[in-house]
C-alpha atoms as a PDB file:
ATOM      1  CA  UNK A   1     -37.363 -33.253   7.357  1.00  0.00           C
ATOM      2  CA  UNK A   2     -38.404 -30.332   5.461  1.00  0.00           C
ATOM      3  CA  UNK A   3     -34.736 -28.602   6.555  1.00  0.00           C
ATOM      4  CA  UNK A   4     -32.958 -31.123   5.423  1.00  0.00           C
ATOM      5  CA  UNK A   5     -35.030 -31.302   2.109  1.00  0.00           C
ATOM      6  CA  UNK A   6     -34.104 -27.400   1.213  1.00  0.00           C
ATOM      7  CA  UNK A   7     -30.351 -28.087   2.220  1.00  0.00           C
ATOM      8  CA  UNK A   8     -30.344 -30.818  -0.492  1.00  0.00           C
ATOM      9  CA  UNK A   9     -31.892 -28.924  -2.809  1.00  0.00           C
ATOM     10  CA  UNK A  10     -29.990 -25.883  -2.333  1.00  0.00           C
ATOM     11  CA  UNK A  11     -27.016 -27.841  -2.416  1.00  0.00           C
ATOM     12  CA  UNK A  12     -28.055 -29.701  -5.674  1.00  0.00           C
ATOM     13  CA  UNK A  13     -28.774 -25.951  -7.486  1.00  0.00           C
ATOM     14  CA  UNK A  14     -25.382 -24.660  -5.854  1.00  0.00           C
ATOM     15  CA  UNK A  15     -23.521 -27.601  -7.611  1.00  0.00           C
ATOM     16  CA  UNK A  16     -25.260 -27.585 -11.105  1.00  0.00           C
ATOM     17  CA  UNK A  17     -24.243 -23.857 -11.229  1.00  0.00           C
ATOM     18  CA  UNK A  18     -21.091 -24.868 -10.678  1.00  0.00           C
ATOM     19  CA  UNK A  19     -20.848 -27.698 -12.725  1.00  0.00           C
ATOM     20  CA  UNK A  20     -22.643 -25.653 -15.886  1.00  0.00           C
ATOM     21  CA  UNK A  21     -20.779 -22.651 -14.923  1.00  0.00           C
ATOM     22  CA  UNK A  22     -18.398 -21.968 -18.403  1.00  0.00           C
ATOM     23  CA  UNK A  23     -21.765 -22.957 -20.793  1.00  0.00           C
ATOM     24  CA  UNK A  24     -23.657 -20.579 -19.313  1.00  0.00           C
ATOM     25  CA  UNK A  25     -20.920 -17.666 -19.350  1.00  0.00           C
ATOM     26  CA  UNK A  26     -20.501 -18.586 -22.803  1.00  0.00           C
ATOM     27  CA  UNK A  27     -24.230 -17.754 -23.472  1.00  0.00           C
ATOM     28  CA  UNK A  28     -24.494 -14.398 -21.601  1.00  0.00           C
ATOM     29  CA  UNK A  29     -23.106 -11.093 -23.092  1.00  0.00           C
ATOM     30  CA  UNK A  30     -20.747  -9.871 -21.065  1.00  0.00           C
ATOM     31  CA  UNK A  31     -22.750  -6.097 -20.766  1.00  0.00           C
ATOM     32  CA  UNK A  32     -25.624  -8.921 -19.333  1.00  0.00           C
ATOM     33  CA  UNK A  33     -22.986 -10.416 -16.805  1.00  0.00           C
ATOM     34  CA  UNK A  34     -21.744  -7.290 -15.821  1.00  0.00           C
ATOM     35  CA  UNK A  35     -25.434  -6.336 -15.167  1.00  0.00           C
ATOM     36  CA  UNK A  36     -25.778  -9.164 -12.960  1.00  0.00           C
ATOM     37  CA  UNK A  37     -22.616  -9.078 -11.225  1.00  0.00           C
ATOM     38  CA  UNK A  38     -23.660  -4.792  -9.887  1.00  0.00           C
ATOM     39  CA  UNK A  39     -27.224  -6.542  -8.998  1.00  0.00           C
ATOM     40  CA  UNK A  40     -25.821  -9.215  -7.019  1.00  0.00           C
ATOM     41  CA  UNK A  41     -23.588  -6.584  -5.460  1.00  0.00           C
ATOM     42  CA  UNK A  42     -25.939  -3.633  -4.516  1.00  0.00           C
ATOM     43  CA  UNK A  43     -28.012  -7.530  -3.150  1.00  0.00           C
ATOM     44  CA  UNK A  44     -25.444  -8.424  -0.674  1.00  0.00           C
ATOM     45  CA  UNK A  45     -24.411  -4.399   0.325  1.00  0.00           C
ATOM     46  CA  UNK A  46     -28.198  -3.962   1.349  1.00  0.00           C
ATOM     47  CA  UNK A  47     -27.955  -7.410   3.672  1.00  0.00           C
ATOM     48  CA  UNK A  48     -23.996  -6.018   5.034  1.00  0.00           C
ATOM     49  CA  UNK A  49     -25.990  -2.746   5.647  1.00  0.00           C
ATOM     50  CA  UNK A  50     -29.256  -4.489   7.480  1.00  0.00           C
ATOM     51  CA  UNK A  51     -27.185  -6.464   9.028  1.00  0.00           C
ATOM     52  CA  UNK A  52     -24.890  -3.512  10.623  1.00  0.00           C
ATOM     53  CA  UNK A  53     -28.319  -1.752  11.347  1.00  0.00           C
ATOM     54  CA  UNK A  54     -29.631  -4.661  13.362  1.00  0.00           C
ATOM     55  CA  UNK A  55     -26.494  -4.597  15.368  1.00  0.00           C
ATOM     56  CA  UNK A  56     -25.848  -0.948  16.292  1.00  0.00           C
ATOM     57  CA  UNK A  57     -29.881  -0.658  17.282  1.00  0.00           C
ATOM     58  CA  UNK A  58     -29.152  -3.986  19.385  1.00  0.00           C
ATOM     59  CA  UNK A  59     -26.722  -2.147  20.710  1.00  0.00           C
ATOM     60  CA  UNK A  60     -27.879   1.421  21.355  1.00  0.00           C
ATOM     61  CA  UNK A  61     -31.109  -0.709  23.318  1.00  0.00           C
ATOM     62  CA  UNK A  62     -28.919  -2.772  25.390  1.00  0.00           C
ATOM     63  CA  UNK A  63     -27.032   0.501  26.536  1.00  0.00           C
ATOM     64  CA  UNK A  64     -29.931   2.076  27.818  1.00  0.00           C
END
């Protein structure tokens, strides 16, 4: 139940960002978004990276 809760309400926040998506660029400065935007992307290049990591020591352990 609780699973199925957090899917709804991720799903609910997903679409509302969506759905407010050109008001809210319209209120951020672009230097602001741009901010954002090399967050989000130094984010998601740390998960690519952990998740790479986790792989190759998988790996290297099953080879031994």
């Amino acid at each position: 139940l609780g699973i199925a809760l957090a899917i709804v309400a991720l799903g609910g926040s997903v679409w509302l960002c969506y759905a407010y998506a050109q008001k809210i660029e319209q209120k951020v400065p672009p230097a602001t978004a741009s901010g954002i935007l090399r967050i989000i992307s130094f984010v998601l290049l740390c998960i690519g990276v952990q998740i790479a990591w986790n792989g190759l020591e998988s790996l290297i352990r099953n080879m031994k």
